[in-house]
Protein backbone atom coordinates (compact mmCIF):
# COMPACT_ATOMS: atom_id res chain seq x y z
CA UNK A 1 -46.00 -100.89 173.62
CA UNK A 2 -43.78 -103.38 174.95
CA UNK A 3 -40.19 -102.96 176.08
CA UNK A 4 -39.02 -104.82 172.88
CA UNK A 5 -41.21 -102.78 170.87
CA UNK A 6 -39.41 -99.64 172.32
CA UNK A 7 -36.02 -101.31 171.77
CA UNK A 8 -37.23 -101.71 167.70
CA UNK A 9 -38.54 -105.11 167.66
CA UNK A 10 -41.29 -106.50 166.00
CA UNK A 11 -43.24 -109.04 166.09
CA UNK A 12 -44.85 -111.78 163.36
CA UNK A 13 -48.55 -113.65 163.75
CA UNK A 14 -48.52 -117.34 163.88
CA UNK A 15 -51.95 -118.44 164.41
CA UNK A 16 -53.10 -116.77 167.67
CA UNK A 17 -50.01 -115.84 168.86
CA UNK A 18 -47.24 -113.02 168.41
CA UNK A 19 -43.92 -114.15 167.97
CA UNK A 20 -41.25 -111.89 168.25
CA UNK A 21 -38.57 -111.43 164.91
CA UNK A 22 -35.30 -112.85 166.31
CA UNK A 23 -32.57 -113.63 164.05
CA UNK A 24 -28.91 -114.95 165.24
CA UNK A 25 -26.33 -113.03 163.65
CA UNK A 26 -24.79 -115.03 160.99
CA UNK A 27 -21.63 -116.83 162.39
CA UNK A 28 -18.88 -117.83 160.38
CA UNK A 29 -18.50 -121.39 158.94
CA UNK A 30 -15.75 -123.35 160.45
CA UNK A 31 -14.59 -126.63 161.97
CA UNK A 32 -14.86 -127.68 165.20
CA UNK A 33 -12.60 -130.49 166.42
CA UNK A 34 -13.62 -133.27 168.91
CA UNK A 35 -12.80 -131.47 171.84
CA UNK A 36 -15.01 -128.95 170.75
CA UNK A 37 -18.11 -130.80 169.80
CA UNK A 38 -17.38 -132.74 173.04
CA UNK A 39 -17.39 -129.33 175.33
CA UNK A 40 -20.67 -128.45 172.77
CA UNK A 41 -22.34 -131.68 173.99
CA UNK A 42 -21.19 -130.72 177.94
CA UNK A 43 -22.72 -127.86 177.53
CA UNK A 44 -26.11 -128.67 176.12
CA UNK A 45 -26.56 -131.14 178.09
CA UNK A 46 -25.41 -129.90 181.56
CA UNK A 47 -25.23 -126.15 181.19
CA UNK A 48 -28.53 -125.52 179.02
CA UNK A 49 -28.62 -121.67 179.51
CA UNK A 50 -24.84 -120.56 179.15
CA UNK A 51 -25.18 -122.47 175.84
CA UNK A 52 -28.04 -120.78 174.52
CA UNK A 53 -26.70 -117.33 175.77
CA UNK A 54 -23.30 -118.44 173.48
CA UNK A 55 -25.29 -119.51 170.86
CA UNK A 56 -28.38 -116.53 171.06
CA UNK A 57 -25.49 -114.25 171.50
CA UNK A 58 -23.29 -115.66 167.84
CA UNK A 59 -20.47 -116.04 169.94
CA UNK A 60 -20.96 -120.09 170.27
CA UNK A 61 -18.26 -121.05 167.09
CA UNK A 62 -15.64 -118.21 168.46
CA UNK A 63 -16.27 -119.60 172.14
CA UNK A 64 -15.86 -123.70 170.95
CA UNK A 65 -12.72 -123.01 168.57
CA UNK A 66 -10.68 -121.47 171.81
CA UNK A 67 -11.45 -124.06 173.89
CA UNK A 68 -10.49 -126.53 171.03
CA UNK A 69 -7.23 -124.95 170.56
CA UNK A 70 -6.73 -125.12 174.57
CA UNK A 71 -7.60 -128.17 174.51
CA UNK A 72 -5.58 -129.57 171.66
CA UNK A 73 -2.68 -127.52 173.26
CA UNK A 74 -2.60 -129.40 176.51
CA UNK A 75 -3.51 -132.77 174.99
CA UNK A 76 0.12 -132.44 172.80
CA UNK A 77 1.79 -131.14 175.79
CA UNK A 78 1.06 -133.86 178.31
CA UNK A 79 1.54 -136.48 175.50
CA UNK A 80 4.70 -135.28 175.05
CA UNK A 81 5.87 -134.88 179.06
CA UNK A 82 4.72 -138.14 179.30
CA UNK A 83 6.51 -139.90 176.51
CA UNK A 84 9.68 -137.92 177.58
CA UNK A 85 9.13 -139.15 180.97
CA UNK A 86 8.42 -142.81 180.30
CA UNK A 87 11.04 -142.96 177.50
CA UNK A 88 8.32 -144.04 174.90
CA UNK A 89 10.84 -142.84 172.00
CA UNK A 90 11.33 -143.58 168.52
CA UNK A 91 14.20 -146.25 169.42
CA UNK A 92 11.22 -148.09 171.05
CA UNK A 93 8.93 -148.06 168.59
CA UNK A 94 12.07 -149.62 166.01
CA UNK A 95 13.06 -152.10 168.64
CA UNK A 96 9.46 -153.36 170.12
CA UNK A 97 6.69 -151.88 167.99
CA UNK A 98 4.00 -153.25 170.43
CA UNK A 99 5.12 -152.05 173.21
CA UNK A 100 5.34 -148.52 171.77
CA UNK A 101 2.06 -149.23 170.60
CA UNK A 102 0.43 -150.14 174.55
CA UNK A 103 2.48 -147.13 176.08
CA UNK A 104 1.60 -144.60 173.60
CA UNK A 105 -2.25 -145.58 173.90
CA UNK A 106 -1.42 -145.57 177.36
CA UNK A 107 -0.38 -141.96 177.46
CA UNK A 108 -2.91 -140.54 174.87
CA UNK A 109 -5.68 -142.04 177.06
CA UNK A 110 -4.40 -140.41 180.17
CA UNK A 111 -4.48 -136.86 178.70
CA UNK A 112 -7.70 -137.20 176.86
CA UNK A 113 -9.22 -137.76 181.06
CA UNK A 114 -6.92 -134.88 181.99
CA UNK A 115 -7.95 -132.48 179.00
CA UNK A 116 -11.41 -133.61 180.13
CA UNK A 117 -11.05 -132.86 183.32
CA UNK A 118 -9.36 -129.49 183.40
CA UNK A 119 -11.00 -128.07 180.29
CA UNK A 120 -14.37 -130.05 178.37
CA UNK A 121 -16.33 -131.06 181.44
CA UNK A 122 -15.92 -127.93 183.37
């Protein structure tokens, strides 16, 4: 008897082989934003077996919706510092739309590589 046997496991025959009955708790339906999916990808791609312990363990969704709201938490933040700090307002966007346009792209790209770097690619 194997340990997974003695631990109440069982086992199914495909072909020639035993494969073991493994079933991954049923996790609840939700949506993940882009900063999740984006840590997701990270982690499937760079980090194979934390992501399959997450995922074997049904604690992959609960896992990629806190690091979403982290993420979408610091994104707002630093968009806002910045825009404070640079004076990209709502009298600039009346008086030169474009330029409002180019320094708020600015900013949002600048914390999208910060949010990167201190939470998704970590």
């Amino acid at each position: 008897m194997t340990e997974f046997e003695k631990l109440g496991g069982t086992y199914r025959q495909a072909g020639d082989y035993y494969l073991p009955n493994l079933e991954i708790d049923n996790q609840i339906e939700v949506q993940i934003g882009v900063w999740g999916q984006r840590h997701r990808r990270y982690l499937k791609e760079h980090h194979r077996v934390r992501y399959y312990n997450l995922l074997t363990a049904g604690t992959l969704n609960s896992y990629l919706i806190e690091i979403e709201l982290q993420a979408q938490a610091l994104f707002n933040d630093i968009v806002m510092r910045l825009s404070e700090e640079e004076n990209v307002t709502e009298n600039l966007k009346a008086t030169d739309p474009m330029e409002w346009v180019k320094r708020s792209n600015n900013i949002r790209n600048r914390a999208t590589e910060i949010v990167n770097a201190e939470v998704i690619f970590v």
